[in-house]
Protein backbone atom coordinates (compact mmCIF):
# COMPACT_ATOMS: atom_id res chain seq x y z
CA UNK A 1 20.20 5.82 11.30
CA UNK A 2 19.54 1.81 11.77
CA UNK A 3 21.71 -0.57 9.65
CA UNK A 4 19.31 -3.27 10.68
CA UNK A 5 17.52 -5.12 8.42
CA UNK A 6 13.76 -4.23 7.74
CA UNK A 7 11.13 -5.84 6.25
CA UNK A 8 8.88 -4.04 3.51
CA UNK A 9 5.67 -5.14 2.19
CA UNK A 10 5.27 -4.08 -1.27
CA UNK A 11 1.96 -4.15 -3.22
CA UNK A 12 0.66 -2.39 -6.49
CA UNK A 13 -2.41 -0.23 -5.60
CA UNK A 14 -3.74 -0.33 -8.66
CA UNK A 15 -3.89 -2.86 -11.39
CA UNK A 16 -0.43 -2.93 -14.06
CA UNK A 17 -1.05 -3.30 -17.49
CA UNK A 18 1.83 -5.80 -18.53
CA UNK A 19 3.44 -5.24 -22.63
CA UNK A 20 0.78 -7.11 -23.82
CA UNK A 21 -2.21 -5.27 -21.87
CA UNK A 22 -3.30 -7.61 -19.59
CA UNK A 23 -3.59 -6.09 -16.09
CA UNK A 24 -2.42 -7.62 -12.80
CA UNK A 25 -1.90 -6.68 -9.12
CA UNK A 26 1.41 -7.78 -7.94
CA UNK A 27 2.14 -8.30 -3.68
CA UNK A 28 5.96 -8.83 -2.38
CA UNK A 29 8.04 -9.16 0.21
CA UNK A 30 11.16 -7.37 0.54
CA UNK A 31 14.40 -7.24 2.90
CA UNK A 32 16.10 -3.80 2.80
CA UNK A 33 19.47 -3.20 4.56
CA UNK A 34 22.41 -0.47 3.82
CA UNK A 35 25.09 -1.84 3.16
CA UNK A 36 28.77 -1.69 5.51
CA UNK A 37 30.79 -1.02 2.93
CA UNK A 38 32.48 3.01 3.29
CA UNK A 39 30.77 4.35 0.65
CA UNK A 40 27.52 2.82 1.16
CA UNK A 41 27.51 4.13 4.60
CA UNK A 42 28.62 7.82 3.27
CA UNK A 43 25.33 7.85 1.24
CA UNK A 44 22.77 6.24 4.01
CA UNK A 45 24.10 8.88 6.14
CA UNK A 46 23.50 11.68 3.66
CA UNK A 47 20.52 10.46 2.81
CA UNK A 48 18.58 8.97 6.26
CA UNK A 49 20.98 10.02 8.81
CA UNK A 50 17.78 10.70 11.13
CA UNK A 51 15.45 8.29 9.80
CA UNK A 52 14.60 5.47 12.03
CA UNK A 53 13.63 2.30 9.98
CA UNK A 54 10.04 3.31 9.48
CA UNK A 55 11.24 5.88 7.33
CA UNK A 56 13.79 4.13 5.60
CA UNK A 57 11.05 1.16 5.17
CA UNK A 58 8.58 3.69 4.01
CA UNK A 59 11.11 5.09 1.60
CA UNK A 60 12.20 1.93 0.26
CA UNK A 61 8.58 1.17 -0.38
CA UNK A 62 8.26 4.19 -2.59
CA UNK A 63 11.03 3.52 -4.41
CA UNK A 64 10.24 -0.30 -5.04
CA UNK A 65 6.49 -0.45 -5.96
CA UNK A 66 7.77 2.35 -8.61
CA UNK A 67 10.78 -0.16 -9.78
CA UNK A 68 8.02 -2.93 -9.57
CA UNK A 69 5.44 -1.20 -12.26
CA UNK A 70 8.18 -0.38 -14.61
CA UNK A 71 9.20 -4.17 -14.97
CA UNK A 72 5.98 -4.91 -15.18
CA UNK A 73 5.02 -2.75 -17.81
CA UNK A 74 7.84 -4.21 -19.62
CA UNK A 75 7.30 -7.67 -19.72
């Protein structure tokens, strides 16, 4: 498991409709790191314990471009 930082790209790959139906395509650049703290490191470890940081960049993509969509749906 890597605790360095990595570098996601993170794109919609399909138009968002936004509240007020107007849809857009949204690119970003994120920095993903876990975190040192004890507890932080107790879940990394349960959760990408063999992951090297294409995984955990792949991963955090997932998560993000889902996050991403929601806010953009709400606003």
């Amino acid at each position: 498991m890597s605790l360095r930082l990595v570098s996601v790209d993170v794109k919609t790959s399909s138009p968002v409709p936004t509240a007020d139906y107007i849809n857009t395509n949204v690119d970003s650049a994120v920095n993903v790191k876990i975190g040192s703290s004890q507890e932080m490191l107790e879940k990394a470890s349960q959760n990408f314990l063999d992951c090297g940081t294409d995984i955990i960049g792949m991963i955090s993509r997932e998560v993000l471009e889902g996050n991403m969509r929601e806010i953009i749906g709400q606003n």
